[in-house]
Protein backbone atom coordinates (compact mmCIF):
# COMPACT_ATOMS: atom_id res chain seq x y z
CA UNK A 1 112.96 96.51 120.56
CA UNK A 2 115.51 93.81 121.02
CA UNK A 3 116.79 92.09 117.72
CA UNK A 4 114.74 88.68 118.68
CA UNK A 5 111.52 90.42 118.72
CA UNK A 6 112.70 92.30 115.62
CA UNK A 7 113.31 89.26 113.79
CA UNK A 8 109.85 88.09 115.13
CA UNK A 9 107.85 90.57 113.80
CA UNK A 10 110.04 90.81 110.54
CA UNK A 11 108.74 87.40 110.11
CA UNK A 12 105.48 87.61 110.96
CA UNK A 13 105.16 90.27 108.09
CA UNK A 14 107.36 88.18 105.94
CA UNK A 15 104.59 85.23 106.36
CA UNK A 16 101.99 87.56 105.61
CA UNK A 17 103.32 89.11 102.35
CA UNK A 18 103.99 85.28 101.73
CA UNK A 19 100.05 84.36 101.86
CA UNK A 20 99.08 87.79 100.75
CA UNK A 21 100.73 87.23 98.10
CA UNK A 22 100.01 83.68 97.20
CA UNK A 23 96.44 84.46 97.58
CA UNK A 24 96.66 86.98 94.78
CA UNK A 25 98.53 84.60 92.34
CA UNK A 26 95.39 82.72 93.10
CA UNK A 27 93.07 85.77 92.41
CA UNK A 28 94.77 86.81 89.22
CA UNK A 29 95.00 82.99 87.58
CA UNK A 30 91.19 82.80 88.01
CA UNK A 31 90.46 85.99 86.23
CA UNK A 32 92.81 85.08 83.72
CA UNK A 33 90.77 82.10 83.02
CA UNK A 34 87.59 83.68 83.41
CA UNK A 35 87.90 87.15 81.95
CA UNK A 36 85.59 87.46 78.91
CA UNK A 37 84.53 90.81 76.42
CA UNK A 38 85.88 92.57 73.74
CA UNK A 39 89.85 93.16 75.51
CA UNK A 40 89.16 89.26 76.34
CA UNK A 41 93.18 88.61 74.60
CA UNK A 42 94.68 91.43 76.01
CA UNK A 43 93.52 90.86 79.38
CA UNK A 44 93.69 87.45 79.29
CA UNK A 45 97.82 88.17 78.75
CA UNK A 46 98.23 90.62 81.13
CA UNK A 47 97.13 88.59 83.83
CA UNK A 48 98.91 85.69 82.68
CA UNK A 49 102.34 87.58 83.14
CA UNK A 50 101.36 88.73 86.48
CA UNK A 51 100.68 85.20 87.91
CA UNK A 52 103.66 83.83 86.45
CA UNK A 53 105.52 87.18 88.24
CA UNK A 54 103.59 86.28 91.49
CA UNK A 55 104.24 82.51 91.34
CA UNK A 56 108.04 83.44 91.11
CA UNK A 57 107.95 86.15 93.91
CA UNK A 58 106.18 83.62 96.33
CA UNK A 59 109.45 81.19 96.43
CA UNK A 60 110.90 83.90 96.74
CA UNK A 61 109.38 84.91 100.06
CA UNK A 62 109.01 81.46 101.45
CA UNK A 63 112.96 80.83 100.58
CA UNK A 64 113.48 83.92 102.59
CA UNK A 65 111.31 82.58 105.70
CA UNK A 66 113.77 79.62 105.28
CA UNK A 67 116.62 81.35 105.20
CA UNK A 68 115.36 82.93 108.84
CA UNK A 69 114.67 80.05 109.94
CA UNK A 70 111.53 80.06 109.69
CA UNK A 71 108.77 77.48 108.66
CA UNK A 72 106.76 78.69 105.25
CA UNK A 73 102.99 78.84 105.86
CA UNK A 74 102.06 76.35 103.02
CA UNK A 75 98.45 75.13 103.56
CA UNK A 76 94.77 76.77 102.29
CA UNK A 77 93.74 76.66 105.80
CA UNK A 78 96.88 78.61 106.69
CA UNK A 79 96.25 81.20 103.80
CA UNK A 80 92.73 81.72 104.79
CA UNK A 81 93.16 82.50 108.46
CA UNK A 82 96.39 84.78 107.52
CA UNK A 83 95.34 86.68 104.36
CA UNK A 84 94.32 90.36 104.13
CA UNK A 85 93.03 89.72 100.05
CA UNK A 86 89.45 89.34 99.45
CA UNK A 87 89.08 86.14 97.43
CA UNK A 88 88.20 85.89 93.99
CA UNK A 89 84.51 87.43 93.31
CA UNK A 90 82.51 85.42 91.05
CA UNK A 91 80.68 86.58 87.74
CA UNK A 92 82.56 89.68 87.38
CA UNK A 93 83.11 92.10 84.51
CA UNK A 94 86.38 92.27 83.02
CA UNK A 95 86.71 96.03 84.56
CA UNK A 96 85.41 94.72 87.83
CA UNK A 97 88.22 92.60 87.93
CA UNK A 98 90.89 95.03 87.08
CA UNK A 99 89.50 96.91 89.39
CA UNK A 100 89.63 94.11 92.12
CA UNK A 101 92.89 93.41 91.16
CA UNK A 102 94.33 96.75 91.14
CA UNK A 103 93.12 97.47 94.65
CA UNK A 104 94.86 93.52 96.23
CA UNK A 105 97.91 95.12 94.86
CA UNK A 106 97.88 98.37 96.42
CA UNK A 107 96.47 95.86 99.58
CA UNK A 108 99.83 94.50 99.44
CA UNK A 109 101.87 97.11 98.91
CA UNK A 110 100.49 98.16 102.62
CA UNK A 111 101.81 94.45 104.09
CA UNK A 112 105.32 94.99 102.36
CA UNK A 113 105.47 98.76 103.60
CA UNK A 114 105.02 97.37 107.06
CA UNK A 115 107.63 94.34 106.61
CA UNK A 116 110.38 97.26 104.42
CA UNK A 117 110.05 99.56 108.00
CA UNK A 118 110.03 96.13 110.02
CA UNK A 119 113.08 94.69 108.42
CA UNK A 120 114.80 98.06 108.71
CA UNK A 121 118.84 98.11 109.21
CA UNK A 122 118.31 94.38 111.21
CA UNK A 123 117.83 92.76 108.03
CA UNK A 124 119.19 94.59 104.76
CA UNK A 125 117.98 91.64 102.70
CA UNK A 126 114.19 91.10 103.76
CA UNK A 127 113.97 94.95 103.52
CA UNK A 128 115.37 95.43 99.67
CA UNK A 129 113.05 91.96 99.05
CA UNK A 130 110.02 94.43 100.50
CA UNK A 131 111.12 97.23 98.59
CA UNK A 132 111.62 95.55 95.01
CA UNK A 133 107.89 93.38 95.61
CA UNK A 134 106.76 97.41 96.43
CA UNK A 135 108.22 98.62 92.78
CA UNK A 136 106.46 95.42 91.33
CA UNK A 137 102.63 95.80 92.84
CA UNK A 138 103.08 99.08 92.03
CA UNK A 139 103.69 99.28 88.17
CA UNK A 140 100.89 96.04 88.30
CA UNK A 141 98.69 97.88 89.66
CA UNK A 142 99.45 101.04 87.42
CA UNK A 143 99.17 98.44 84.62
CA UNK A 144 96.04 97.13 85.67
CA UNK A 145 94.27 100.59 86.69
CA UNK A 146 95.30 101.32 83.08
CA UNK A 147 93.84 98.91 80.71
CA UNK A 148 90.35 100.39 82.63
C-alpha cells in the first residue's frame, strides 16, 4: 500500500476512534447522572473520572486529525452514521450499565487495535496515541468489570 492510501485509512480509523470515542463520553456522562442503588456514590465517581478522561482523549484525537490534515467529524449526525457504540440504554440497573460500559470499551479497544496496526511505522505518533487510548479502555474497562 502506497503511503497516501496509508495515511487514508490511518485516518479513517483515526475519525472513527474519534466518534467512537465521543459517543462513549456521551454513554458514560448519562449513566453517571442516572445511576441509582446502594454503590449510587461510588459509581456515580467512577464514571465521572472516566468522562472527564474521555472528554480529554477526544481533543486529543481530533487535534491529531488536524495535525493530518484532516477535518474532525464534529456533528451528531456525523457520530451517528460513523459510530460502532450502542447508545445509551434507558432504565438500566447500575450493573447493567457497568456491564454496557465495560463491553463499549473493549468495543473500542477493537477500533484503536485496527488504527495502532494501521498507523504502523508511517505514523509513529497516531500509533503510540492508539496504543496509550488501548492501555486506558483497558484498565476502564477492568475498573468497570470490577465494581460488578
Amino acid at each position: 500500500m502506497n503511503a497516501t492510501a496509508t495515511q487514508s485509512k490511518t485516518t479513517t480509523l483515526l475519525k472513527q476512534c474519534l466518534v467512537d470515542t465521543y459517543t462513549l463520553l456521551i454513554k458514560t456522562h448519562n449513566y453517571h447522572w442516572n445511576v441509582a442503588g446502594p454503590n449510587f456514590y461510588s459509581l456515580h465517581k467512577l464514571f465521572e473520572v472516566q468522562y472527564n478522561e474521555l472528554f480529554l482523549a477526544v481533543d486529543e484525537l481530533a487535534e491529531r486529525l488536524r495535525a493530518l490534515d484532516q477535518k474532525a467529524p464534529g456533528s451528531i449526525a456525523e457520530f451517528a452514521k460513523i459510530t460502532t457504540i450502542t447508545d445509551a440504554l434507558d432504565d438500566l440497573s447500575a450493573e447493567e450499565m457497568l456491564l454496557d460500559l465495560e463491553k463499549s470499551n473493549h468495543d473500542i479497544i477493537k477500533s484503536l487495535t485496527h488504527l495502532r496496526d494501521a498507523a504502523g511505522e508511517n505514523d509513529p505518533q497516531t500509533q503510540d496515541m492508539a496504543i496509550g487510548r488501548i492501555q486506558t479502555h483497558n484498565k476502564n474497562a477492568w475498573m468497570l468489570k470490577a465494581s460488578i
